[in-house]
PDB file of N, CA and C in Angstrom:
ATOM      1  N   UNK A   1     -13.990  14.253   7.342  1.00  0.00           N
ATOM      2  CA  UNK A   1     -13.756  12.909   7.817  1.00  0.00           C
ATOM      3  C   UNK A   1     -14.651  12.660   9.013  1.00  0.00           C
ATOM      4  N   UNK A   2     -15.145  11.337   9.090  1.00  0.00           N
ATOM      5  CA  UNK A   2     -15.952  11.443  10.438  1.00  0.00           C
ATOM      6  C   UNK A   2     -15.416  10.929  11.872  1.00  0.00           C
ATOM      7  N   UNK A   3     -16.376  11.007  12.537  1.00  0.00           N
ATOM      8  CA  UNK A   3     -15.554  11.129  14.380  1.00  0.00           C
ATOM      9  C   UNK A   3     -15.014   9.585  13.801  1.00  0.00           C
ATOM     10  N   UNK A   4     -15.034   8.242  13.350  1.00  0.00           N
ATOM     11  CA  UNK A   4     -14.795   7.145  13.767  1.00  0.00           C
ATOM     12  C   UNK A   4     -13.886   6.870  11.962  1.00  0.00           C
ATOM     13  N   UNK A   5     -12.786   7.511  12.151  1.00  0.00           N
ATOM     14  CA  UNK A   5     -11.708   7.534  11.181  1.00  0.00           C
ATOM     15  C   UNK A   5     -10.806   6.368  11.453  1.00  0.00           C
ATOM     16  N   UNK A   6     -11.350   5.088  11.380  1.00  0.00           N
ATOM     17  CA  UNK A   6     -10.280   4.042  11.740  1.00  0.00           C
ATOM     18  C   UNK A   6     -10.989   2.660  10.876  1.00  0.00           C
ATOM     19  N   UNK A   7      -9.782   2.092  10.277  1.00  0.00           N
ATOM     20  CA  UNK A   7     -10.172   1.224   9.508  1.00  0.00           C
ATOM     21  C   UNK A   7      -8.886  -0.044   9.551  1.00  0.00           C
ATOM     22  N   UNK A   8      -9.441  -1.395   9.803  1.00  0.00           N
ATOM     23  CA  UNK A   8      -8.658  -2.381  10.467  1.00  0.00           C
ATOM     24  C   UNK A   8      -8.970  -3.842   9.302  1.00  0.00           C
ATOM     25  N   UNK A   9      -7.916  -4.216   9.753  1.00  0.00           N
ATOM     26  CA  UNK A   9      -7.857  -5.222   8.712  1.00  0.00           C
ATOM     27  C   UNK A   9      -6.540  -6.372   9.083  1.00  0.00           C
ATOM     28  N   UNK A  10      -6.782  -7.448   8.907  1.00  0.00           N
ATOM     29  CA  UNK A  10      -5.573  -8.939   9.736  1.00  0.00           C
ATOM     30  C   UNK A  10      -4.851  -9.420   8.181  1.00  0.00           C
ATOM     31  N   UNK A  11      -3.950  -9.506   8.145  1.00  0.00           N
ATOM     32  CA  UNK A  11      -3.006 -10.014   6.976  1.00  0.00           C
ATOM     33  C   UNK A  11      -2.214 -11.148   7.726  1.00  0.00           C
ATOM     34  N   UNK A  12      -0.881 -11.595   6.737  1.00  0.00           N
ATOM     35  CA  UNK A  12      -0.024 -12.430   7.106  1.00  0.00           C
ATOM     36  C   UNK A  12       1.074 -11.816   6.561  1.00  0.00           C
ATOM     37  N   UNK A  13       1.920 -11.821   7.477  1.00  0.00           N
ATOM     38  CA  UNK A  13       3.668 -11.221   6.729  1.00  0.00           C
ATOM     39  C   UNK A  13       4.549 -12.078   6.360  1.00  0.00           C
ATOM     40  N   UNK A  14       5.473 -11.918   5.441  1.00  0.00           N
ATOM     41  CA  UNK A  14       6.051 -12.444   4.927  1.00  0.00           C
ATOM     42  C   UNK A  14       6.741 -14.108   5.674  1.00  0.00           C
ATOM     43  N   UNK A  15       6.643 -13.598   6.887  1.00  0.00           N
ATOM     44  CA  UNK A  15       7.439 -15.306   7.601  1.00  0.00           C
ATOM     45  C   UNK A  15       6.279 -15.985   8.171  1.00  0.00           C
ATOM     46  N   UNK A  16       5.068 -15.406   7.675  1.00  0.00           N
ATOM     47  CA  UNK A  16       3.747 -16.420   7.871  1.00  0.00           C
ATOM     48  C   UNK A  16       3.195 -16.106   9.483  1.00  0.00           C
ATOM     49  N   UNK A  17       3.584 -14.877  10.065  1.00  0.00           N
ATOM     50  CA  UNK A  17       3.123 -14.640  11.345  1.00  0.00           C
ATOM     51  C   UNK A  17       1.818 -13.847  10.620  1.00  0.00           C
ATOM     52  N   UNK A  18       0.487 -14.243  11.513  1.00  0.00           N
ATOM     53  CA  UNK A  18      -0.795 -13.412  11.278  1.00  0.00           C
ATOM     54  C   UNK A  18      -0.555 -12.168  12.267  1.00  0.00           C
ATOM     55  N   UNK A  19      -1.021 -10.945  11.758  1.00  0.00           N
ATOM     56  CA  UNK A  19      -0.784  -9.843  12.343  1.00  0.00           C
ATOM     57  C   UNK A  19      -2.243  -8.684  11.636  1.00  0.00           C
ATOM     58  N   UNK A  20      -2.516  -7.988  13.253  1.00  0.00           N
ATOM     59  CA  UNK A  20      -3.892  -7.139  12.657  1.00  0.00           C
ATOM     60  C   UNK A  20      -3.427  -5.637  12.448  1.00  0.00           C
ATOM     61  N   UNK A  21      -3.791  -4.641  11.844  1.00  0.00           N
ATOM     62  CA  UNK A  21      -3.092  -3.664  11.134  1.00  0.00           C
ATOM     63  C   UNK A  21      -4.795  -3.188  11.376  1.00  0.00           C
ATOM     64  N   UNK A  22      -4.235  -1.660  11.949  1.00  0.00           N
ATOM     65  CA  UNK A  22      -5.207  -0.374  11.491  1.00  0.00           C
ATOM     66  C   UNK A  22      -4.295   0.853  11.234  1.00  0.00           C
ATOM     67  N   UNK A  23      -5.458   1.638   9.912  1.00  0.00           N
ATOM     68  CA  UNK A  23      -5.077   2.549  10.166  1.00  0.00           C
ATOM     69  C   UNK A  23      -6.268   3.862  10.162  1.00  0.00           C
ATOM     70  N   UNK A  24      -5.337   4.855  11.263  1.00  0.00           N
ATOM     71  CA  UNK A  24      -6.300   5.998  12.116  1.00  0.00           C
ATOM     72  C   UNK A  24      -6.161   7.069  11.033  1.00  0.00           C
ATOM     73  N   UNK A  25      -6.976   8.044  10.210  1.00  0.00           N
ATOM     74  CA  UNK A  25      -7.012   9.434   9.927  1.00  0.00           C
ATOM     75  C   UNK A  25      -6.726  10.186  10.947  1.00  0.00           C
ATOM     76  N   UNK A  26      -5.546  10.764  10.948  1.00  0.00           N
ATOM     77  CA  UNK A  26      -5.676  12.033  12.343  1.00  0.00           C
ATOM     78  C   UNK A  26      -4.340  13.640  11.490  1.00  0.00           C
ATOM     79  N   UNK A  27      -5.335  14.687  11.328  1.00  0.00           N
ATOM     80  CA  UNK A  27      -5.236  16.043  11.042  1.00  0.00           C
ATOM     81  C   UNK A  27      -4.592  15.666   9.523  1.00  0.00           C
ATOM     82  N   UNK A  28      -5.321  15.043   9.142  1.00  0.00           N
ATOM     83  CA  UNK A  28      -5.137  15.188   7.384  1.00  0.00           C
ATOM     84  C   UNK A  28      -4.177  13.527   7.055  1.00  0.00           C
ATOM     85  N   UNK A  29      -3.357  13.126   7.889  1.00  0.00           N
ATOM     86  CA  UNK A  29      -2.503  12.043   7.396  1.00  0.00           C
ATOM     87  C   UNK A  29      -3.078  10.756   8.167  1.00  0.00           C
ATOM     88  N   UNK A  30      -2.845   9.446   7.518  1.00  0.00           N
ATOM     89  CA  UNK A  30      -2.739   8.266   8.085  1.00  0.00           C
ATOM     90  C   UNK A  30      -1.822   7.871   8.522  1.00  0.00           C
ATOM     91  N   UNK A  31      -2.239   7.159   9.645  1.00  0.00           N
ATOM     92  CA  UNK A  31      -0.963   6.711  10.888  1.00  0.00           C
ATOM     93  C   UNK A  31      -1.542   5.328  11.409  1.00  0.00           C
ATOM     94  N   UNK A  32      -0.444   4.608  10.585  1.00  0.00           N
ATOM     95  CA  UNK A  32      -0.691   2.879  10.933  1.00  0.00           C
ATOM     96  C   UNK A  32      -0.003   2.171  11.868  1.00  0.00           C
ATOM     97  N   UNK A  33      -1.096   1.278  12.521  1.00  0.00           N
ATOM     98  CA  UNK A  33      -0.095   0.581  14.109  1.00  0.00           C
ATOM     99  C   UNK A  33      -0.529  -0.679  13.656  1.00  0.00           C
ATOM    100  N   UNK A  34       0.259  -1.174  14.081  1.00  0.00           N
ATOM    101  CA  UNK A  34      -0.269  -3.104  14.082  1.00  0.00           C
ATOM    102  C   UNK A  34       0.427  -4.023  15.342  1.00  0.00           C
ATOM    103  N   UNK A  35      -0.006  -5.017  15.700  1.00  0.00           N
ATOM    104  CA  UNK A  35      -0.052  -6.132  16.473  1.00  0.00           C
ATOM    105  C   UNK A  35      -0.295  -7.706  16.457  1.00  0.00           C
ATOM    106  N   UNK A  36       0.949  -8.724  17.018  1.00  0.00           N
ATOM    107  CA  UNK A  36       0.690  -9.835  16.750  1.00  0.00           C
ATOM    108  C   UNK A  36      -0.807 -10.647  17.385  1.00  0.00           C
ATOM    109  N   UNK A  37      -0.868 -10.042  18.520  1.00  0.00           N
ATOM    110  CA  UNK A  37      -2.267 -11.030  19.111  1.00  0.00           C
ATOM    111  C   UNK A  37      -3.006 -10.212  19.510  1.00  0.00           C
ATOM    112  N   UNK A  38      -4.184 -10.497  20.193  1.00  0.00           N
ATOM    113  CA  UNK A  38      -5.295  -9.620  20.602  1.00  0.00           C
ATOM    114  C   UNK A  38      -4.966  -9.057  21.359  1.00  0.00           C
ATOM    115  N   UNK A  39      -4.352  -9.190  22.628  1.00  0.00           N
ATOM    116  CA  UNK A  39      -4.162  -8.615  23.557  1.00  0.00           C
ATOM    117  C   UNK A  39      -2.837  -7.959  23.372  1.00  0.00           C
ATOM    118  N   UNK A  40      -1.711  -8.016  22.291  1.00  0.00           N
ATOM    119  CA  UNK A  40      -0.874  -7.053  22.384  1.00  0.00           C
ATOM    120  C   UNK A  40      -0.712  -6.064  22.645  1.00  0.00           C
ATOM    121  N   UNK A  41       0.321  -4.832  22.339  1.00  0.00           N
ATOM    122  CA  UNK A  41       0.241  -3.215  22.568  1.00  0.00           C
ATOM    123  C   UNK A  41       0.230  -3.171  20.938  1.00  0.00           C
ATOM    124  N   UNK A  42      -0.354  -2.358  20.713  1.00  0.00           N
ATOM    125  CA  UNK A  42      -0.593  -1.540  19.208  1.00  0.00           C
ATOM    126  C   UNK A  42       0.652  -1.336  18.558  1.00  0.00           C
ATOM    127  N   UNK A  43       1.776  -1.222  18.373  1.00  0.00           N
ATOM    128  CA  UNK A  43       3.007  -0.476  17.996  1.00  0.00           C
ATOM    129  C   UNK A  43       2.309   0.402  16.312  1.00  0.00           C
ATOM    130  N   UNK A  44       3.050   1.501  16.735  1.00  0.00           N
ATOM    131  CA  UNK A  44       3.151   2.784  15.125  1.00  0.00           C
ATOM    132  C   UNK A  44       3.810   1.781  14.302  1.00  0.00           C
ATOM    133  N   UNK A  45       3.091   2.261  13.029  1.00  0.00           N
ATOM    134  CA  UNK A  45       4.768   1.641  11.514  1.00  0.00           C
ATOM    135  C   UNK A  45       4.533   2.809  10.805  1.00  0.00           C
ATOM    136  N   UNK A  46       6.234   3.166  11.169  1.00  0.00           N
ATOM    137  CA  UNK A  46       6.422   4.080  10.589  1.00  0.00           C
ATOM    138  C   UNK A  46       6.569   4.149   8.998  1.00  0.00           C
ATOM    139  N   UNK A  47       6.731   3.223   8.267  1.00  0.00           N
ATOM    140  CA  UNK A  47       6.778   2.968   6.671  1.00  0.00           C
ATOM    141  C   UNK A  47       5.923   1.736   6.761  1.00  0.00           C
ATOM    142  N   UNK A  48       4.779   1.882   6.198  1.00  0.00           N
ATOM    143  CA  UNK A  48       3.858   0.739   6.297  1.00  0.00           C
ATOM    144  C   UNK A  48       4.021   0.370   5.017  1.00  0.00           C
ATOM    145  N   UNK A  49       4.153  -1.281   4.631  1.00  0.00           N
ATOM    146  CA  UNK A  49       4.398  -1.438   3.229  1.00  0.00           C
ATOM    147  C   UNK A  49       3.419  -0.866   2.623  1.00  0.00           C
ATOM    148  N   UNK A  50       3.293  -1.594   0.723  1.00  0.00           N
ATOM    149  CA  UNK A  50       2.344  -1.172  -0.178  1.00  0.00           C
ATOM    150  C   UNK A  50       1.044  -2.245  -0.110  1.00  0.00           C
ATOM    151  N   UNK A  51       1.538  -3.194   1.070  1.00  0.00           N
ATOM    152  CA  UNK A  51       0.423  -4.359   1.185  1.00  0.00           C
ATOM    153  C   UNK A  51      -0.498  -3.441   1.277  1.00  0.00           C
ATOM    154  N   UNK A  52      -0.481  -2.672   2.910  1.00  0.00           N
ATOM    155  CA  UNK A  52      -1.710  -2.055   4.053  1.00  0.00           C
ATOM    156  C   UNK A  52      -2.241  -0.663   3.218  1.00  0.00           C
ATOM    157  N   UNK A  53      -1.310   0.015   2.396  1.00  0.00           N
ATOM    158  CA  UNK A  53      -2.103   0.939   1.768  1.00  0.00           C
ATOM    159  C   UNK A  53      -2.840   0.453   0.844  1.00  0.00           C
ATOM    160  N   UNK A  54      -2.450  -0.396   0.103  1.00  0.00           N
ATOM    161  CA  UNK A  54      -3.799  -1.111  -0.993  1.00  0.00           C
ATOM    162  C   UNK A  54      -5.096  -1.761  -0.246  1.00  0.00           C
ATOM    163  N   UNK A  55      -4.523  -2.015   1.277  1.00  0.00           N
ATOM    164  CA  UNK A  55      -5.734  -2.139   1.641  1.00  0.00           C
ATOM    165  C   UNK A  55      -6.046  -0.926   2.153  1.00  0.00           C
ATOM    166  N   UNK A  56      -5.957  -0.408   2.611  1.00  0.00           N
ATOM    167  CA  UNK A  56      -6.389   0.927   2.700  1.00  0.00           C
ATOM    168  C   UNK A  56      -7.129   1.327   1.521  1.00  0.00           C
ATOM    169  N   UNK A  57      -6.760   1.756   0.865  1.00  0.00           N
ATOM    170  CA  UNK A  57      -7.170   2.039  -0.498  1.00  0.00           C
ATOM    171  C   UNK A  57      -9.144   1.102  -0.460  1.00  0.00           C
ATOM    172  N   UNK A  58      -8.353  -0.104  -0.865  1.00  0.00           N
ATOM    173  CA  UNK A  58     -10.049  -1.118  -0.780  1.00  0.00           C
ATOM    174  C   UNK A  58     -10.692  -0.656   0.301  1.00  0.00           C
ATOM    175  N   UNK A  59     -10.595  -0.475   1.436  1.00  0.00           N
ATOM    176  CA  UNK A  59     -11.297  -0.121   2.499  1.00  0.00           C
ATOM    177  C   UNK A  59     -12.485   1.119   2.370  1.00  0.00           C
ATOM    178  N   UNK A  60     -11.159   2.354   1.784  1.00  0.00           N
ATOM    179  CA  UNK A  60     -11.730   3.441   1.947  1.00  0.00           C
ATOM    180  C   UNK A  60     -12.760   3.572   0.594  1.00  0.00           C
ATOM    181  N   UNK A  61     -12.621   3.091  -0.289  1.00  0.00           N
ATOM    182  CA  UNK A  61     -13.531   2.909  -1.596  1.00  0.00           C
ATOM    183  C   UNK A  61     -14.548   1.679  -1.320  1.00  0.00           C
ATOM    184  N   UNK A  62     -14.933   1.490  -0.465  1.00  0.00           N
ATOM    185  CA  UNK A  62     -16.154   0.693  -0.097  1.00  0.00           C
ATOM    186  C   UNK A  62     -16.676   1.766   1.024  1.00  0.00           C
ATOM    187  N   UNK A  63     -16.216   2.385   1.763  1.00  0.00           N
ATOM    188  CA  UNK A  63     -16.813   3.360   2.451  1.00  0.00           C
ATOM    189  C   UNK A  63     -16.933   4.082   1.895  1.00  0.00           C
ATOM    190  N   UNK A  64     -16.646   4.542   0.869  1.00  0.00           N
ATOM    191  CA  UNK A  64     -17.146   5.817   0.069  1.00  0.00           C
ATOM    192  C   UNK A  64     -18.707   5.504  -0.995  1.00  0.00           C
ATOM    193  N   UNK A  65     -18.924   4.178  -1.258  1.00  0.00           N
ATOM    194  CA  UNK A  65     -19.509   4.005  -1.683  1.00  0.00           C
ATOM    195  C   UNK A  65     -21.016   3.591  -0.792  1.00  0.00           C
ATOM    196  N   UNK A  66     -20.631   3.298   0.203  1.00  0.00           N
ATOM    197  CA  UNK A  66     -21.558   3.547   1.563  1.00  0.00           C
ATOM    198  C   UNK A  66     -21.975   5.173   1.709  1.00  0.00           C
ATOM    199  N   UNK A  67     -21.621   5.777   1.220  1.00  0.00           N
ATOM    200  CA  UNK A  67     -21.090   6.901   1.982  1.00  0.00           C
ATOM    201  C   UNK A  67     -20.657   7.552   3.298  1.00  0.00           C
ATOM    202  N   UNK A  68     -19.999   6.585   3.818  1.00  0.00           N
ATOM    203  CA  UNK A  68     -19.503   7.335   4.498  1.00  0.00           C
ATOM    204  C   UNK A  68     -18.169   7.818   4.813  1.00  0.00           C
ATOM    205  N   UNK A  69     -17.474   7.983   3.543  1.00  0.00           N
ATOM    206  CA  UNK A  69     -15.976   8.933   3.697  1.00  0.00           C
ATOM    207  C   UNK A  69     -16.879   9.542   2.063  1.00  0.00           C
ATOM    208  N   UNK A  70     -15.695  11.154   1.974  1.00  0.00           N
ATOM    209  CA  UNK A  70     -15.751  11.732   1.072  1.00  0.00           C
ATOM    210  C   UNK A  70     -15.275  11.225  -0.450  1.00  0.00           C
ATOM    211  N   UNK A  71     -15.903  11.383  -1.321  1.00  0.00           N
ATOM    212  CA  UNK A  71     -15.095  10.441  -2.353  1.00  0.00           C
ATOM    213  C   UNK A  71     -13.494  11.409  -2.967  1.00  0.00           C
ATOM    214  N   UNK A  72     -13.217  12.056  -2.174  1.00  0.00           N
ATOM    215  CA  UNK A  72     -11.968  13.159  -2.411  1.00  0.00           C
ATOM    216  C   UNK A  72     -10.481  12.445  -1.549  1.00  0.00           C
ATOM    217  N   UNK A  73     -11.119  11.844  -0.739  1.00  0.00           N
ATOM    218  CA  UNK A  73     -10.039  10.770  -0.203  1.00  0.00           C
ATOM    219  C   UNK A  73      -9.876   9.869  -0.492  1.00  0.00           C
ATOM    220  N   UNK A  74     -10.247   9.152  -1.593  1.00  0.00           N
ATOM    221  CA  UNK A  74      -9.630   8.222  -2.335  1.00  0.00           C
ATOM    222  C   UNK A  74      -8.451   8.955  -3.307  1.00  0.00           C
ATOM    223  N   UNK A  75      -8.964  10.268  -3.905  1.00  0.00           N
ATOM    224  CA  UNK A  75      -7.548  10.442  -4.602  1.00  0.00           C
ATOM    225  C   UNK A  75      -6.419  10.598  -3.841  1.00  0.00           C
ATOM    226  N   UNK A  76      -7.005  11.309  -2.349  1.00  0.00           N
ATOM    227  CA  UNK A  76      -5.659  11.432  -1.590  1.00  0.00           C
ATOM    228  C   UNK A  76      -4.920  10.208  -1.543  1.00  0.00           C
ATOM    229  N   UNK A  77      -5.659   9.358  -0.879  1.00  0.00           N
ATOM    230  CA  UNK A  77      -4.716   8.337  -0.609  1.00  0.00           C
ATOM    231  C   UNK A  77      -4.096   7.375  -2.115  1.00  0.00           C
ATOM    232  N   UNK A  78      -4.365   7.536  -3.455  1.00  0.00           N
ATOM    233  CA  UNK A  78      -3.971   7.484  -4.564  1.00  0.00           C
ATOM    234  C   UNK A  78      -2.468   7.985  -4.581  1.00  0.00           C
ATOM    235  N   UNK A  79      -2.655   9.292  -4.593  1.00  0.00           N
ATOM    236  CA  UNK A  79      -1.378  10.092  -4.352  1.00  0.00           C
ATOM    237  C   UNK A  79      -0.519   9.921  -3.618  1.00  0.00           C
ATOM    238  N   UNK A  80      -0.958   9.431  -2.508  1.00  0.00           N
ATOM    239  CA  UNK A  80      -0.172   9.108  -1.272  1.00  0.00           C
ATOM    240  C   UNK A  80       0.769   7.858  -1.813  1.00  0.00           C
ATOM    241  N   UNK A  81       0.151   6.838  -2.170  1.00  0.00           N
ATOM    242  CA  UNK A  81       0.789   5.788  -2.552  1.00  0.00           C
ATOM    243  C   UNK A  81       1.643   5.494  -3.812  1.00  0.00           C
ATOM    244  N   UNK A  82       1.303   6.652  -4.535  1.00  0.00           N
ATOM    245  CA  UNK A  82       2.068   6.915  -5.716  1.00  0.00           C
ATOM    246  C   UNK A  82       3.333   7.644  -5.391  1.00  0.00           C
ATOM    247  N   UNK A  83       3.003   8.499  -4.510  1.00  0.00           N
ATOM    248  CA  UNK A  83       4.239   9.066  -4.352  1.00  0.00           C
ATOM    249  C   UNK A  83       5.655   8.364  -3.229  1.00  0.00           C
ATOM    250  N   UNK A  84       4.750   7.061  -2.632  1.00  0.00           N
ATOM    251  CA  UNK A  84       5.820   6.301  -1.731  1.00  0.00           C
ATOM    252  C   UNK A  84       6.164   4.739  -3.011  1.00  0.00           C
ATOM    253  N   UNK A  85       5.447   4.689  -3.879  1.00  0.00           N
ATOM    254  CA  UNK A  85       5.389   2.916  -4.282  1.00  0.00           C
ATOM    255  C   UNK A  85       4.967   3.880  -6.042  1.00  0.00           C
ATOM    256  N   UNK A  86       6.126   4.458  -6.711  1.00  0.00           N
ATOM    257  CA  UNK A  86       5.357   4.796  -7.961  1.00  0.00           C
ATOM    258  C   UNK A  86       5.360   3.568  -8.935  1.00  0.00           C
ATOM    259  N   UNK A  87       5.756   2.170  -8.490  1.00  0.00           N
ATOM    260  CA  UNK A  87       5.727   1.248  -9.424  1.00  0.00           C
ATOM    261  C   UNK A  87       4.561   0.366  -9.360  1.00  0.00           C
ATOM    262  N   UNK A  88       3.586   0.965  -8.435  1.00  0.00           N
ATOM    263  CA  UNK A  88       2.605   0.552  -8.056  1.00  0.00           C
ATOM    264  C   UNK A  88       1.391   0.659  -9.200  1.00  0.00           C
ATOM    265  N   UNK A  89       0.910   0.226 -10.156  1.00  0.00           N
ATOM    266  CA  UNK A  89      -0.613   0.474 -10.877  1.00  0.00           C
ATOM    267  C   UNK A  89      -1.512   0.468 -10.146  1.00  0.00           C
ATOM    268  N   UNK A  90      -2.389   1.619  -9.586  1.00  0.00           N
ATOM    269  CA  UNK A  90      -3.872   2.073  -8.920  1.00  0.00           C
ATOM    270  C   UNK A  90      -4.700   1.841  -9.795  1.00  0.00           C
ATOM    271  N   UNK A  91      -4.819   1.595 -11.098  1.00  0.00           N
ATOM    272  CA  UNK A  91      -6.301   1.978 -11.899  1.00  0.00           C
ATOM    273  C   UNK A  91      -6.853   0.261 -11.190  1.00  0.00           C
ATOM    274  N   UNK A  92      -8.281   0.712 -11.348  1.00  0.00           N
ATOM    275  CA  UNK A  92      -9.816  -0.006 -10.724  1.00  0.00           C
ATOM    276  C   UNK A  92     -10.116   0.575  -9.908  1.00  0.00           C
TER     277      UNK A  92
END
């Protein structure tokens, strides 16, 4: 994984508040924080829905195709999400 393991991305939640979401690689797992405004504090989520891992997912499969993540972490994080959301379909 490389030194700059962080990948960010702004959605909208369900009651229509905009909110920015990253998430950090750190010693093998992802660990997602998010925040309502720019200047907020970061807060952890500890169960990040199946929204932020699908983006995750898109994220990390455009960097892989850059190369710059391994293409072996896309299955991880495949797995990962299968095993929290198995009603989830990954194929593309």
């Amino acid at each position: 994984m490389s030194a700059k393991a962080e990948i960010s991305w702004k959605r909208t939640t369900e009651g229509g508040e905009k909110i920015q979401v990253y998430a950090r690689h750190v010693g093998g797992k992802w660990k997602f924080f998010m925040r309502g405004a720019r200047y907020d504090q970061w807060q952890p989520v500890e169960e990040p829905p199946v929204e932020d891992w699908l983006e995750l997912l898109d994220s990390v499969r455009r960097r892989i195709n850059r190369r710059l993540l391994r293409p072996e972490e896309e299955d991880r994080i495949k797995k990962l999400i299968h095993e929290r959301f198995p009603e989830e379909n990954l194929e593309g």
